[in-house]
PDB file of N, CA and C in Angstrom:
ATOM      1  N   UNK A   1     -10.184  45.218 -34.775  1.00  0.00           N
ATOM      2  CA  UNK A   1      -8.848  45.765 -34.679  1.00  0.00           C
ATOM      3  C   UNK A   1      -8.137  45.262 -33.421  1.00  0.00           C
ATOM      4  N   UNK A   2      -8.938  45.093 -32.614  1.00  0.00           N
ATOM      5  CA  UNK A   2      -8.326  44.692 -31.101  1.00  0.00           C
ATOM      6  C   UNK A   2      -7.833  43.330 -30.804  1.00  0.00           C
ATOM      7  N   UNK A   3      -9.187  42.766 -31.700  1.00  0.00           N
ATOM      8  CA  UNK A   3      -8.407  41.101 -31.916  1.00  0.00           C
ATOM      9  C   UNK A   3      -7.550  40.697 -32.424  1.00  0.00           C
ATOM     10  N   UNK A   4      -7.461  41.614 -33.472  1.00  0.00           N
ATOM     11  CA  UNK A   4      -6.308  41.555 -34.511  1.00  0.00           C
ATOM     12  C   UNK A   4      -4.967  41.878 -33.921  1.00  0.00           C
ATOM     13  N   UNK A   5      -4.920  42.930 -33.469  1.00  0.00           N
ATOM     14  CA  UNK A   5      -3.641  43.295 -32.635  1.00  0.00           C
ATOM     15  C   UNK A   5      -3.190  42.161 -30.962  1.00  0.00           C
ATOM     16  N   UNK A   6      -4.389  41.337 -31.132  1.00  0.00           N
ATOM     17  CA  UNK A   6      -3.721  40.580 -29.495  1.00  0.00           C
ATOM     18  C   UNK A   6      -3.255  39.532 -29.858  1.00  0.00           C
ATOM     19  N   UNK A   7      -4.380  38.881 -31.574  1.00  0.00           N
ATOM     20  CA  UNK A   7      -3.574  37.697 -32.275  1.00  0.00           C
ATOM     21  C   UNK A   7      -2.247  38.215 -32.476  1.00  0.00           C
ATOM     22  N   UNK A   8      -1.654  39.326 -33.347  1.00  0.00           N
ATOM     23  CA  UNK A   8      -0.535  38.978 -33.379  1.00  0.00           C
ATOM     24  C   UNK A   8       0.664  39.138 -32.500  1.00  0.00           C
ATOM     25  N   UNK A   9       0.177  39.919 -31.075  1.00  0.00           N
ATOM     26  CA  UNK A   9       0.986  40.115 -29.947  1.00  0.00           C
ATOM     27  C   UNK A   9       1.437  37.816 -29.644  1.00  0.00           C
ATOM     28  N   UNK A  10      -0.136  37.392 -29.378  1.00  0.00           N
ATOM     29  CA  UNK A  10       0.203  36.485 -29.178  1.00  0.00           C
ATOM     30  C   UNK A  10       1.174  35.573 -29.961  1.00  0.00           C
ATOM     31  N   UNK A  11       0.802  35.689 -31.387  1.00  0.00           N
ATOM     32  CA  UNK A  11       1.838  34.903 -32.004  1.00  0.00           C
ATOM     33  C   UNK A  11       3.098  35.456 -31.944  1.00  0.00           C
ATOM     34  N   UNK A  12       3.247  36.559 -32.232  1.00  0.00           N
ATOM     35  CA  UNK A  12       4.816  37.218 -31.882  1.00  0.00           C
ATOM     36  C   UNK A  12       5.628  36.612 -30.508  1.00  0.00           C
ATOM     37  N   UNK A  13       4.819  36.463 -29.440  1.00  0.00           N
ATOM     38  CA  UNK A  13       4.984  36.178 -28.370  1.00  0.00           C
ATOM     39  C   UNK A  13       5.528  34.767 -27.818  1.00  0.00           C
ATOM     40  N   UNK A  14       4.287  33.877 -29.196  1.00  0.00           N
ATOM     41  CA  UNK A  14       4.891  32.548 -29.443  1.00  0.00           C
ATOM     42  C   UNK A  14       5.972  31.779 -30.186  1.00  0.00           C
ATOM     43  N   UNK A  15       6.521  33.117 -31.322  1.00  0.00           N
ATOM     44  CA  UNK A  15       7.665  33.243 -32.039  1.00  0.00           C
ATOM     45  C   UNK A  15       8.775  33.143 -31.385  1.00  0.00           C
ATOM     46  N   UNK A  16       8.679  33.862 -30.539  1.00  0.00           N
ATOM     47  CA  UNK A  16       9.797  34.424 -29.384  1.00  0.00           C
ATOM     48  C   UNK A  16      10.137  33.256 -28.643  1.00  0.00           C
ATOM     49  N   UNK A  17       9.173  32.842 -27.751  1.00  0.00           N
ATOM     50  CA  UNK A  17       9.422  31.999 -26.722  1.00  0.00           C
ATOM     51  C   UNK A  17       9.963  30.332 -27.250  1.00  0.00           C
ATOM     52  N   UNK A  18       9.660  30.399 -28.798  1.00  0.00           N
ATOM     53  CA  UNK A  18      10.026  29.298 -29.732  1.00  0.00           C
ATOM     54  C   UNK A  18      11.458  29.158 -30.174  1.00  0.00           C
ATOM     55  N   UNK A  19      11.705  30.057 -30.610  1.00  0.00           N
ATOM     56  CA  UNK A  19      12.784  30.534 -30.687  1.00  0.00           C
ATOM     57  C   UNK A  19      14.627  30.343 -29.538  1.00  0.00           C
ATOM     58  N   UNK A  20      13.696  30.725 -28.506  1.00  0.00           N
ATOM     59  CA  UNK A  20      14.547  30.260 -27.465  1.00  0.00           C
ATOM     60  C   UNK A  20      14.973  29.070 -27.575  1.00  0.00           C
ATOM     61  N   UNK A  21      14.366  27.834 -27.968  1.00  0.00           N
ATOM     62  CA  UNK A  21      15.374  26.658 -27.624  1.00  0.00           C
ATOM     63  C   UNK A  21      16.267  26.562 -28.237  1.00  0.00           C
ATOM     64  N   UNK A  22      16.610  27.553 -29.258  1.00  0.00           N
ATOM     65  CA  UNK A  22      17.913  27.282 -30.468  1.00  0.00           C
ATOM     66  C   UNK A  22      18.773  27.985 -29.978  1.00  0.00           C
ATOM     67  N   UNK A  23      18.764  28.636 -29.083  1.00  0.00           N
ATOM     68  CA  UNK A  23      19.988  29.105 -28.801  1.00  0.00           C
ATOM     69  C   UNK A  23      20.526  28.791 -27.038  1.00  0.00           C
ATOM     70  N   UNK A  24      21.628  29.365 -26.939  1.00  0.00           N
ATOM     71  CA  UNK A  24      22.575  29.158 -25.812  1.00  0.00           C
ATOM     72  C   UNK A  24      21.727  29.484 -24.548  1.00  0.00           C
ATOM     73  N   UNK A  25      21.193  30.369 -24.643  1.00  0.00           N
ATOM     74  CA  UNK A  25      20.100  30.872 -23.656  1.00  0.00           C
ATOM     75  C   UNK A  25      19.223  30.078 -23.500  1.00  0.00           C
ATOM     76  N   UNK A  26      18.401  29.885 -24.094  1.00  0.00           N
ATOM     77  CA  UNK A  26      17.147  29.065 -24.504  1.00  0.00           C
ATOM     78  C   UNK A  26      17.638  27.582 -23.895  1.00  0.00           C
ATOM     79  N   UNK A  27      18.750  27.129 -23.936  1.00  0.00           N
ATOM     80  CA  UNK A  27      19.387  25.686 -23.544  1.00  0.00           C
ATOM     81  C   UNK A  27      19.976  26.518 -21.907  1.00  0.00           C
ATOM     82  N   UNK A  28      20.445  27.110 -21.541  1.00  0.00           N
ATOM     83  CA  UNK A  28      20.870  27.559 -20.083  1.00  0.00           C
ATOM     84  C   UNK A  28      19.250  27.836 -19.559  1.00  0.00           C
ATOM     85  N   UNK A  29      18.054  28.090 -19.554  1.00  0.00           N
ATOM     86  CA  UNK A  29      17.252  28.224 -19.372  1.00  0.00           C
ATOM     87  C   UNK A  29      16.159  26.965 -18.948  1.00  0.00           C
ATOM     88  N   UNK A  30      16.623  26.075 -19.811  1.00  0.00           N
ATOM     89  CA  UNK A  30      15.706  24.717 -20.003  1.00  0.00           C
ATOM     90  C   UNK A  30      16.423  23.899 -18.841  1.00  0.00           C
ATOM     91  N   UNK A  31      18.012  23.966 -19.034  1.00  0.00           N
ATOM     92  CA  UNK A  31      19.027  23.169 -17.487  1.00  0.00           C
ATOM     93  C   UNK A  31      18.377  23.593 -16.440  1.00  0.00           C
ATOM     94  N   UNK A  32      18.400  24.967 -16.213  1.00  0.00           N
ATOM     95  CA  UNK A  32      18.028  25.817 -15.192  1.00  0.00           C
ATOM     96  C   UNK A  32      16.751  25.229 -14.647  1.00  0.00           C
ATOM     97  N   UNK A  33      15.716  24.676 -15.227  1.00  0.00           N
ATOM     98  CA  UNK A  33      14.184  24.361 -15.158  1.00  0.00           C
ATOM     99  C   UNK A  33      14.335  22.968 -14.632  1.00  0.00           C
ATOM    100  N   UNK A  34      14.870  22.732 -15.350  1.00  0.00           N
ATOM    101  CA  UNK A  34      15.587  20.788 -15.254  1.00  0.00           C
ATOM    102  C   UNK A  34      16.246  20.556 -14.370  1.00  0.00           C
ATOM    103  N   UNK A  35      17.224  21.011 -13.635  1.00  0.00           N
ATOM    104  CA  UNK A  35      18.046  21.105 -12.343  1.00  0.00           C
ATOM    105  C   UNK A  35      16.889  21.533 -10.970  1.00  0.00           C
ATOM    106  N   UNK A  36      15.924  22.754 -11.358  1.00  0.00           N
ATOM    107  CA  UNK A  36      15.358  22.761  -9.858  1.00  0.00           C
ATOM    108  C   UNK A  36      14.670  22.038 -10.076  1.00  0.00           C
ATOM    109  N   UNK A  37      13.538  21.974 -10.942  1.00  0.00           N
ATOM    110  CA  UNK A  37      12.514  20.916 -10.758  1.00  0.00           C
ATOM    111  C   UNK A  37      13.351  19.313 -10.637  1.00  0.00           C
ATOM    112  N   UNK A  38      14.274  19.162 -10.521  1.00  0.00           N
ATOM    113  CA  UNK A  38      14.774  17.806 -10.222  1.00  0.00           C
ATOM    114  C   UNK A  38      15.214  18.102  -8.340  1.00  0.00           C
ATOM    115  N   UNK A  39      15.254  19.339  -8.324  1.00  0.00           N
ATOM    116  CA  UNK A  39      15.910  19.622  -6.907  1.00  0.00           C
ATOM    117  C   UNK A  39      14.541  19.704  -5.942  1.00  0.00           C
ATOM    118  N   UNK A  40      13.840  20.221  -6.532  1.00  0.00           N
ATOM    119  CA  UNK A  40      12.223  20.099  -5.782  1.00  0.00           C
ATOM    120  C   UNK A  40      11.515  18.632  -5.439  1.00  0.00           C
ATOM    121  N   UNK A  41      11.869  18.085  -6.559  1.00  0.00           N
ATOM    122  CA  UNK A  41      11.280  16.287  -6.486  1.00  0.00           C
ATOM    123  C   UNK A  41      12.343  15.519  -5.128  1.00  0.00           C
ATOM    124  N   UNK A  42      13.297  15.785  -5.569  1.00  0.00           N
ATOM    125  CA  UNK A  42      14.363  15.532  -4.594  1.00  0.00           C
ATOM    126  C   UNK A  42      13.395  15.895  -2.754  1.00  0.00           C
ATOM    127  N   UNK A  43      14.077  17.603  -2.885  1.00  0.00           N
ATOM    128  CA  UNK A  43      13.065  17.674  -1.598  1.00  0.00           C
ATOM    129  C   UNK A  43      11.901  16.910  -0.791  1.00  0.00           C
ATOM    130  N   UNK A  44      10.813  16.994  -2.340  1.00  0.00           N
ATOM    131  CA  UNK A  44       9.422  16.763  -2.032  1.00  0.00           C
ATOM    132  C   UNK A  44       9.765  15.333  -1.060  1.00  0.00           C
ATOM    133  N   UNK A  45      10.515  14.601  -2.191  1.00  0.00           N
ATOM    134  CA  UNK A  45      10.339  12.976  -1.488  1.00  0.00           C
ATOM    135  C   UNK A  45      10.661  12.350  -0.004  1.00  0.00           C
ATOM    136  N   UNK A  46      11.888  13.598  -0.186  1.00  0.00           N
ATOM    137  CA  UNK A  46      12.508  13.687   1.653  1.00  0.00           C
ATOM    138  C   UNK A  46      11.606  14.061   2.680  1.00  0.00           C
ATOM    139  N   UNK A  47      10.678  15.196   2.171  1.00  0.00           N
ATOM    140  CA  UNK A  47      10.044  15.583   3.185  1.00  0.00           C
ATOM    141  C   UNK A  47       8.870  14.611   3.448  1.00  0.00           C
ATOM    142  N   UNK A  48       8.739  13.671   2.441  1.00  0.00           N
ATOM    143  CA  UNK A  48       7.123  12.906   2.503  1.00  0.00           C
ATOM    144  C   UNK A  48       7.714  11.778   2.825  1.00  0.00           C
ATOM    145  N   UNK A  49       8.991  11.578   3.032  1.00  0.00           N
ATOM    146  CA  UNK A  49       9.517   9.871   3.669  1.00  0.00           C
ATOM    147  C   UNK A  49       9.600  10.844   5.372  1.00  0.00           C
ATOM    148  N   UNK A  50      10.371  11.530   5.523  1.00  0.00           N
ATOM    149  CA  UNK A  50      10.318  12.324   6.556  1.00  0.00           C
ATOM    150  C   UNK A  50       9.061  12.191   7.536  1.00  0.00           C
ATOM    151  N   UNK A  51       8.049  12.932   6.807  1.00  0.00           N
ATOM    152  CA  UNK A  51       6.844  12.707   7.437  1.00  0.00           C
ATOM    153  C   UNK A  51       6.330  11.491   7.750  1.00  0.00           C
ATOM    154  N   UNK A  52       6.103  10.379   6.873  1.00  0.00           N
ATOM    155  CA  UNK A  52       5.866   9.087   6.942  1.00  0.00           C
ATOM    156  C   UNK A  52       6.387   8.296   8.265  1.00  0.00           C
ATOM    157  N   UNK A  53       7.995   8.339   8.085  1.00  0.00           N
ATOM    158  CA  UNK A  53       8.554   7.803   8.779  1.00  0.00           C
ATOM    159  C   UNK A  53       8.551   7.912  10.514  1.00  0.00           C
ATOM    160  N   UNK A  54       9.019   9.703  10.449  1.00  0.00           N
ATOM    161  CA  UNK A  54       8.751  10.813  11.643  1.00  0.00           C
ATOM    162  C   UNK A  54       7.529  11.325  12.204  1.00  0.00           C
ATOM    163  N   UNK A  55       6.797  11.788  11.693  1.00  0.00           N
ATOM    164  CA  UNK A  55       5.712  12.503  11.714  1.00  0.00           C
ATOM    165  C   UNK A  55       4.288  12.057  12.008  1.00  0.00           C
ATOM    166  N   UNK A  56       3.930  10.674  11.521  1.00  0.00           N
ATOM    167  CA  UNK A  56       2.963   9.816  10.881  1.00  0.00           C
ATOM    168  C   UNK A  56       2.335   9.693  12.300  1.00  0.00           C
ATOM    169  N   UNK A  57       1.002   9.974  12.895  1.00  0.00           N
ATOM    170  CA  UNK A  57       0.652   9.367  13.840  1.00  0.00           C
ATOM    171  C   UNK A  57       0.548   7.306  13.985  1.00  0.00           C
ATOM    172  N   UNK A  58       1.534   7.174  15.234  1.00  0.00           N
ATOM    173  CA  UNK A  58       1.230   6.028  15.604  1.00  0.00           C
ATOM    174  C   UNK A  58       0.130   5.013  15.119  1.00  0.00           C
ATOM    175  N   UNK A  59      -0.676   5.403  15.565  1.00  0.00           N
ATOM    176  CA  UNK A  59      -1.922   4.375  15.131  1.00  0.00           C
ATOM    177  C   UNK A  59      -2.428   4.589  13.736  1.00  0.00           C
ATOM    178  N   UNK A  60      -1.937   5.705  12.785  1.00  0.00           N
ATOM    179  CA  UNK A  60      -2.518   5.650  11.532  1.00  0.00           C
ATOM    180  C   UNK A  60      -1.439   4.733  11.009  1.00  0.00           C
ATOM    181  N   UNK A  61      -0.120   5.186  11.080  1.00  0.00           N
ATOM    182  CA  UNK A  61       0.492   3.833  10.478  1.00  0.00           C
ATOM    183  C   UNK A  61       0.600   2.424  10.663  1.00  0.00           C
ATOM    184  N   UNK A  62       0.033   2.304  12.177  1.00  0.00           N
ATOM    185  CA  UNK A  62      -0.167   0.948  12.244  1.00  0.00           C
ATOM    186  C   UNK A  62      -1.529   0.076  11.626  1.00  0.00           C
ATOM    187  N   UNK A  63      -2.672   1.291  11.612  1.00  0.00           N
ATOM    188  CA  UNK A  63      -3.845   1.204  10.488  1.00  0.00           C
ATOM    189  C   UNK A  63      -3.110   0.527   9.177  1.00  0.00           C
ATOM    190  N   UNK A  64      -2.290   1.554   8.841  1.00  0.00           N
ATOM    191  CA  UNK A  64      -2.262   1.469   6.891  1.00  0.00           C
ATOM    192  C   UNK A  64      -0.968   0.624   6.666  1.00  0.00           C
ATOM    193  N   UNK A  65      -0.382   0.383   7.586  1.00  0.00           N
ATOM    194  CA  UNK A  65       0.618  -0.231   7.448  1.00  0.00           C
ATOM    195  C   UNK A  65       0.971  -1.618   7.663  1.00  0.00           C
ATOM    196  N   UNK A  66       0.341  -1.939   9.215  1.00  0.00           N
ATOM    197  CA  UNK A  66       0.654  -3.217   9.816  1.00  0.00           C
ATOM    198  C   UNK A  66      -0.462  -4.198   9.759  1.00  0.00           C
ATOM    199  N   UNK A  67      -1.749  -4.154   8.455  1.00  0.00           N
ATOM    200  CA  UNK A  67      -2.635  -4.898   8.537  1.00  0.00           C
ATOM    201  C   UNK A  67      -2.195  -6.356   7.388  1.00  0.00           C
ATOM    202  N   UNK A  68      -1.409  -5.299   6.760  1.00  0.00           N
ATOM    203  CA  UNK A  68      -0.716  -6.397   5.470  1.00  0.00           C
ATOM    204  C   UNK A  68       0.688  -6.699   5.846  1.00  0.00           C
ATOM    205  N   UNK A  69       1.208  -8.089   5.606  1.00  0.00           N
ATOM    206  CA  UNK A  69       2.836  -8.369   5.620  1.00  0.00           C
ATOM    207  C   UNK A  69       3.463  -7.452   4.903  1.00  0.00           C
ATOM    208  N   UNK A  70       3.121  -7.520   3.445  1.00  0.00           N
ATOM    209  CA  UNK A  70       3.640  -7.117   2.065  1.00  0.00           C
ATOM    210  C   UNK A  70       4.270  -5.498   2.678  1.00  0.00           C
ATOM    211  N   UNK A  71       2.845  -4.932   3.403  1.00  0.00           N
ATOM    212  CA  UNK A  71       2.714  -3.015   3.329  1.00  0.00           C
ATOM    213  C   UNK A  71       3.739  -2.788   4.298  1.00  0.00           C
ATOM    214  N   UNK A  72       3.582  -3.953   5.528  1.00  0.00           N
ATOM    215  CA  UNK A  72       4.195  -3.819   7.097  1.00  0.00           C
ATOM    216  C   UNK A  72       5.541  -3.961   6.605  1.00  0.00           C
ATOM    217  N   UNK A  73       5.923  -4.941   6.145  1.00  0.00           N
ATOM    218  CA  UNK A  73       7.800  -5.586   5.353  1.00  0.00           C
ATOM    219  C   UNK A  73       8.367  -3.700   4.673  1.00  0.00           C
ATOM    220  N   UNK A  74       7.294  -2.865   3.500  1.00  0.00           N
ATOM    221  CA  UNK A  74       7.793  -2.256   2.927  1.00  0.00           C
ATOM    222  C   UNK A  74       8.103  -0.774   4.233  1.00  0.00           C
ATOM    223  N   UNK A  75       7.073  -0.972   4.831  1.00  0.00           N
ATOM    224  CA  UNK A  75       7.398   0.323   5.590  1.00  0.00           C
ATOM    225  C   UNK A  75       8.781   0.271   6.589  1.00  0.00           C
ATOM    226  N   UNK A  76       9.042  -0.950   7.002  1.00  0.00           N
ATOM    227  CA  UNK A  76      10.353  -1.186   8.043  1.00  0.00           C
ATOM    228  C   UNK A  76      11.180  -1.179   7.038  1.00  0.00           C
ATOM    229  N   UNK A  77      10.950  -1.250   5.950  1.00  0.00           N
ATOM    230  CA  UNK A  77      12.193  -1.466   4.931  1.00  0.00           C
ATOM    231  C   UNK A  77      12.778   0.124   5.082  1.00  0.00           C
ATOM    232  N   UNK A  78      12.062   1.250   4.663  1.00  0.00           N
ATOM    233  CA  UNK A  78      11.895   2.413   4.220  1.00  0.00           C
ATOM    234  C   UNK A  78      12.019   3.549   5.575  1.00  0.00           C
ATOM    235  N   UNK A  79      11.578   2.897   6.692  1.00  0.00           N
ATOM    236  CA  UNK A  79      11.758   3.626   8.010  1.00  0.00           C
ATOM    237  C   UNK A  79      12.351   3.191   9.180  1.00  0.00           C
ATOM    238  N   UNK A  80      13.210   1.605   8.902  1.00  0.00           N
ATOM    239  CA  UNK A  80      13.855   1.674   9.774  1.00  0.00           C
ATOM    240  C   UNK A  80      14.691   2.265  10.555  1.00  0.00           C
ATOM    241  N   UNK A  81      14.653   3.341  11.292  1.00  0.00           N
ATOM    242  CA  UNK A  81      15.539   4.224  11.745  1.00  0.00           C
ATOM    243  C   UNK A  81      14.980   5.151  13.076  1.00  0.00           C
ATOM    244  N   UNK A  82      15.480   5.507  13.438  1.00  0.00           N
ATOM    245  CA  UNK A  82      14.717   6.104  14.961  1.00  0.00           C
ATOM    246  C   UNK A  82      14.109   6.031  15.253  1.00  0.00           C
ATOM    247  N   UNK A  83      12.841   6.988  15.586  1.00  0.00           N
ATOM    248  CA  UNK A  83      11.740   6.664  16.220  1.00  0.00           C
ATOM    249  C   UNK A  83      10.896   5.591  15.690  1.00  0.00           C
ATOM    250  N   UNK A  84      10.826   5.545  14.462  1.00  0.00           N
ATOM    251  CA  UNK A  84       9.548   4.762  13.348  1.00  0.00           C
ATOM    252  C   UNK A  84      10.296   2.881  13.844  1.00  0.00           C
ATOM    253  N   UNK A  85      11.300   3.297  13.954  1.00  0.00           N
ATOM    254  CA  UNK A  85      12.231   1.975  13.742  1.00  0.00           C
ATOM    255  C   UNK A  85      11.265   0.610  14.912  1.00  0.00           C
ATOM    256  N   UNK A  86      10.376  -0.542  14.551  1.00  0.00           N
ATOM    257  CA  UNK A  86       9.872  -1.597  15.155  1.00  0.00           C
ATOM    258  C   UNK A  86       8.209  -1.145  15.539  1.00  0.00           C
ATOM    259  N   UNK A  87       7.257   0.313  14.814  1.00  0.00           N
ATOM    260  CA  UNK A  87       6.378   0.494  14.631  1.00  0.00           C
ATOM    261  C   UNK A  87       5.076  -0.526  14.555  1.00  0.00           C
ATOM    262  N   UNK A  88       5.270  -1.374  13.128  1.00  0.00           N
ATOM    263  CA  UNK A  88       4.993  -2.246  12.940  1.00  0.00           C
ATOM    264  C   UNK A  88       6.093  -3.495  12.156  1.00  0.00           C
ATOM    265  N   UNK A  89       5.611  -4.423  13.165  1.00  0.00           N
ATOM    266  CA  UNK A  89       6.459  -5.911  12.684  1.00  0.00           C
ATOM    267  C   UNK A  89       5.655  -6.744  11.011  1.00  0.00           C
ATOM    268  N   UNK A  90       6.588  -6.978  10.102  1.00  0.00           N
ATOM    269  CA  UNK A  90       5.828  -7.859   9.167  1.00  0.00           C
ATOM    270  C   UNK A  90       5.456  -8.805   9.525  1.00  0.00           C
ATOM    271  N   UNK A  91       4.663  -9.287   8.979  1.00  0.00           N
ATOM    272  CA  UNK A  91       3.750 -10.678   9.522  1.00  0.00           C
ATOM    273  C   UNK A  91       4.723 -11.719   9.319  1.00  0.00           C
ATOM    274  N   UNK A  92       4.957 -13.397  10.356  1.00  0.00           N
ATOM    275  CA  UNK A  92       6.494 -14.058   9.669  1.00  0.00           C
ATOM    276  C   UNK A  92       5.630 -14.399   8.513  1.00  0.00           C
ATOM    277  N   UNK A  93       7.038 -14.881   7.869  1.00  0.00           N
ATOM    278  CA  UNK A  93       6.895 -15.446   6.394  1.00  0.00           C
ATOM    279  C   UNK A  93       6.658 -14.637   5.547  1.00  0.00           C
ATOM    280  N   UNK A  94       6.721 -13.066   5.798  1.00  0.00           N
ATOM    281  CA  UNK A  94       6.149 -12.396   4.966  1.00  0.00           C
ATOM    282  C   UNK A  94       7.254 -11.705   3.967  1.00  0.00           C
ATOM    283  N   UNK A  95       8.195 -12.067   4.577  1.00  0.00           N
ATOM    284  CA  UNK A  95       9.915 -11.542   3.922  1.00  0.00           C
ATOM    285  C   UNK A  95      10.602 -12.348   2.925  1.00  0.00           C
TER     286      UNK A  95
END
């Protein structure tokens, strides 16, 4: 009896929540999801160029960064700017 009654809570439950995309709600709901989670990615990326750029101890980025032209070229590309700005130089020829 108990299973019986949670199957059909659940499917009722899944009726419902199905249901929603057909209507006006169900579409103001899905924007709503779609707008922050686009506003969060947004954030996320700022704060992890942020960090990279700002934050990054000295010698780890010159570790992960300035051993390759290719890595060294992309990071001055991406952090040229204040402090980070001449960290590491690309190797010549590497541009």
């Amino acid at each position: 009896m108990r299973r019986t009654l949670l199957s059909a809570a659940l499917l009722a439950t899944v009726a419902v929540l199905a249901g929603c995309g057909f209507t006006p709600q169900g579409d103001a709901v899905r924007r709503a999801v779609t707008e922050g989670t686009a506003r969060a990615g947004d954030t996320g990326l700022e704060n992890a160029e942020w960090f990279l750029c700002e934050a990054a101890p000295v010698g780890a980025v010159k570790r992960r960064y300035g051993a390759d032209g290719d890595m060294a070229s992309a990071y001055t590309k991406l952090c040229d700017r204040g402090a980070s700005a001449g960290i590491v130089a690309p190797a010549p020829g590497s541009e």
